[in-house]
C-alpha atoms as a PDB file:
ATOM      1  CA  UNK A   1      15.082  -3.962  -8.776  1.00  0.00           C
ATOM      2  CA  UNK A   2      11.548  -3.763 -10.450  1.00  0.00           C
ATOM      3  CA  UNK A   3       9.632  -6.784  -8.016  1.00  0.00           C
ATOM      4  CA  UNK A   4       7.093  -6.059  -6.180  1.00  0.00           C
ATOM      5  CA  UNK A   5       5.894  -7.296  -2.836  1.00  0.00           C
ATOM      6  CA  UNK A   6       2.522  -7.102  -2.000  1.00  0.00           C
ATOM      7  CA  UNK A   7       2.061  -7.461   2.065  1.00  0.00           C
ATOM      8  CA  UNK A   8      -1.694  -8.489   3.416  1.00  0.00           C
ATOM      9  CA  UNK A   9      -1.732  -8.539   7.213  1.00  0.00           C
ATOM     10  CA  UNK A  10      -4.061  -7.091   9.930  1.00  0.00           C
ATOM     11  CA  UNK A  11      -0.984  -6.031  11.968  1.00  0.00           C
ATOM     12  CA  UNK A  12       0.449  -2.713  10.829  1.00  0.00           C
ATOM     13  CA  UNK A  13       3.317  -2.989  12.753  1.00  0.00           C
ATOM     14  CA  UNK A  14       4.095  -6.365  11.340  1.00  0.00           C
ATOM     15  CA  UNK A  15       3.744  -4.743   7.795  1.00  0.00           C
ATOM     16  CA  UNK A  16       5.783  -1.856   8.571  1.00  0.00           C
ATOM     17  CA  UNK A  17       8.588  -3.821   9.663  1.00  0.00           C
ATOM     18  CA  UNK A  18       8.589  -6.312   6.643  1.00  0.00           C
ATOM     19  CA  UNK A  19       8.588  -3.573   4.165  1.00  0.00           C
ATOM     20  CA  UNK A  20      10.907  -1.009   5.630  1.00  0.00           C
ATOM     21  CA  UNK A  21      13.572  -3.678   7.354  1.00  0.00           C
ATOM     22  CA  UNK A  22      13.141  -6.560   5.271  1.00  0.00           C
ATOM     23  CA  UNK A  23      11.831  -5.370   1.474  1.00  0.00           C
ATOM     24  CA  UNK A  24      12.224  -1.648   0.574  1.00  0.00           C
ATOM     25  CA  UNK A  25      16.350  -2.050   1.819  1.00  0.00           C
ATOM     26  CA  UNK A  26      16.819  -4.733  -1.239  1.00  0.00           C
ATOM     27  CA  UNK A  27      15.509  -2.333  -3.518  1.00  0.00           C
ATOM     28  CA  UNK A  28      11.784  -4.132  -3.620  1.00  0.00           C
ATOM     29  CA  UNK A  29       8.941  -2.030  -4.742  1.00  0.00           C
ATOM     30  CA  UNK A  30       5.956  -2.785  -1.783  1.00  0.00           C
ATOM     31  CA  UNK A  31       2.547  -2.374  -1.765  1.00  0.00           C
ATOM     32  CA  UNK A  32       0.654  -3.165   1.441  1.00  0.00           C
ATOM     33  CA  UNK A  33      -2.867  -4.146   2.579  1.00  0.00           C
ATOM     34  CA  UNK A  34      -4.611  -4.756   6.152  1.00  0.00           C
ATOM     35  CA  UNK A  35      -6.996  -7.076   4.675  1.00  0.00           C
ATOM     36  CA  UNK A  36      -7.373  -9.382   1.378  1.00  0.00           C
ATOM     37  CA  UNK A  37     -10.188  -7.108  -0.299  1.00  0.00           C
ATOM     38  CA  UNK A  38      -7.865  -4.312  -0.240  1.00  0.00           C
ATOM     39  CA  UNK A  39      -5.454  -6.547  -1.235  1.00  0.00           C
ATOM     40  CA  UNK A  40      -7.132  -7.576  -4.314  1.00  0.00           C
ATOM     41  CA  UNK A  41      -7.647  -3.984  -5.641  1.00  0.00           C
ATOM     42  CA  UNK A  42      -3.787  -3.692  -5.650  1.00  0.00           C
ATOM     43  CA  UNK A  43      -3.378  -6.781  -7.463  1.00  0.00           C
ATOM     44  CA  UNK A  44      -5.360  -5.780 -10.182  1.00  0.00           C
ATOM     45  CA  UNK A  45      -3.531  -2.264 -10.596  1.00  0.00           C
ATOM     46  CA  UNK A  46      -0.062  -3.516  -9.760  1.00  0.00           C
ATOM     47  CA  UNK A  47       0.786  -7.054 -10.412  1.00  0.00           C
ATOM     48  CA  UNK A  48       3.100  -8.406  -7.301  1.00  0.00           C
ATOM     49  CA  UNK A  49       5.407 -10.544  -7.656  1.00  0.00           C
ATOM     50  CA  UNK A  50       5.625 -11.733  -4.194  1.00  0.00           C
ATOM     51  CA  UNK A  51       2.192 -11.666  -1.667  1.00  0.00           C
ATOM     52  CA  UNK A  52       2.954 -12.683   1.923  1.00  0.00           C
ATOM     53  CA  UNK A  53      -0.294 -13.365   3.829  1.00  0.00           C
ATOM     54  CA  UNK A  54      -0.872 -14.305   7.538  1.00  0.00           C
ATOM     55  CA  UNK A  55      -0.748 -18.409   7.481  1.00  0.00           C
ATOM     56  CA  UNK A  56      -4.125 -18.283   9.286  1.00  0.00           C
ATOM     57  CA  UNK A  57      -5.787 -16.850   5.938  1.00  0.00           C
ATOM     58  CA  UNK A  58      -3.975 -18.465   3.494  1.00  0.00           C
ATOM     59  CA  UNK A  59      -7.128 -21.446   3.682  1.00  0.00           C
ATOM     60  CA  UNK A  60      -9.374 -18.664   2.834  1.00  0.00           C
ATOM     61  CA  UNK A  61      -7.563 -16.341   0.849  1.00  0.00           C
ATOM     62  CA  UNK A  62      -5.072 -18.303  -0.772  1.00  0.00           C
ATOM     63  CA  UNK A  63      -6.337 -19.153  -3.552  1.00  0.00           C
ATOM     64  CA  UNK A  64      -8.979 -16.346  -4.325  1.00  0.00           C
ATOM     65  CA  UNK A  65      -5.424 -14.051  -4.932  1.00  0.00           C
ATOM     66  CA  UNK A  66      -3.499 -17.032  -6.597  1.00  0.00           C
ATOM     67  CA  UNK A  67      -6.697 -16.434  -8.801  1.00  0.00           C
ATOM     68  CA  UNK A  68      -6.021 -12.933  -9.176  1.00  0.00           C
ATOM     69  CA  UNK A  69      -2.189 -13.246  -9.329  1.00  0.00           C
ATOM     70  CA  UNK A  70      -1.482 -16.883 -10.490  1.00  0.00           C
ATOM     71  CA  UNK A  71       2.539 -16.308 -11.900  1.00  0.00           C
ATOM     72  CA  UNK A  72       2.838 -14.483  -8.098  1.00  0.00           C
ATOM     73  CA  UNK A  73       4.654 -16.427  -5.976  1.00  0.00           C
ATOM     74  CA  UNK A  74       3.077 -16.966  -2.436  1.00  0.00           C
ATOM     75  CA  UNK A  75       4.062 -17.330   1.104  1.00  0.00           C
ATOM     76  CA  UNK A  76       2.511 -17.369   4.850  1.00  0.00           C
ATOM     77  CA  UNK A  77       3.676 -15.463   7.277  1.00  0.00           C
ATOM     78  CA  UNK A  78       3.338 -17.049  10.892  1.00  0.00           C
ATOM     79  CA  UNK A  79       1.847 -14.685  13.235  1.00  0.00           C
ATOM     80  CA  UNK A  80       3.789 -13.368  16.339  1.00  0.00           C
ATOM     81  CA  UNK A  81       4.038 -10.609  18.654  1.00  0.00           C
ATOM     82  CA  UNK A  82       7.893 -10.200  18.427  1.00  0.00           C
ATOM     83  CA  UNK A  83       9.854  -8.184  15.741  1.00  0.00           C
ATOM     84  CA  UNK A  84      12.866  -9.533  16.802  1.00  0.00           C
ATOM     85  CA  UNK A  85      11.612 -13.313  15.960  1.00  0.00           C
ATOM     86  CA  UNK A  86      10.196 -12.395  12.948  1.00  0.00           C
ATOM     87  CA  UNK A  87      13.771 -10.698  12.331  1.00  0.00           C
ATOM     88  CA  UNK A  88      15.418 -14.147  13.083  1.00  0.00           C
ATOM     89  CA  UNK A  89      13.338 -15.995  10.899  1.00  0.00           C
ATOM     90  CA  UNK A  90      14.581 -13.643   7.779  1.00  0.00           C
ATOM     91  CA  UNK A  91      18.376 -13.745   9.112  1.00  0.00           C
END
């Protein structure tokens, strides 16, 4: 599979477990940023075609990296605590 997934969020441990449990298994490439600046930089070296960024941001940031990525498609993640939710919401 040649897609790529570009992650934004400020939790590493909610990155980590997207791309490793949810992603990189399916055969995605992923790319990964704690912030939308870094985020951007990616974009521009590596196309995604997929950027998941915390809901909360997506006012912000949503359309500065539709700008930078406009055939990406994009989605908001809902922040929470628990891996195992966040599990049941890709199940």
């Amino acid at each position: 599979m040649n897609e790529t997934v570009l992650i934004i969020d400020n939790s590493s441990e909610h990155i980590d477990f997207l791309a490793e449990k949810i992603f990189k298994p399916d055969g995605y490439r992923v790319i990964t940023a704690q912030n939308t600046e870094t985020g951007l930089k990616l974009t521009a070296n590596t196309p995604p075609d997929l950027i998941l960024l915390p809901l909360d941001w997506v006012a912000v940031d949503g359309p500065v990296l539709r700008a930078a990525a406009p055939s990406a498609a994009l989605i908001a993640t809902a922040p929470h605590e628990s891996a195992v939710v966040t599990a049941q919401a890709f199940q």
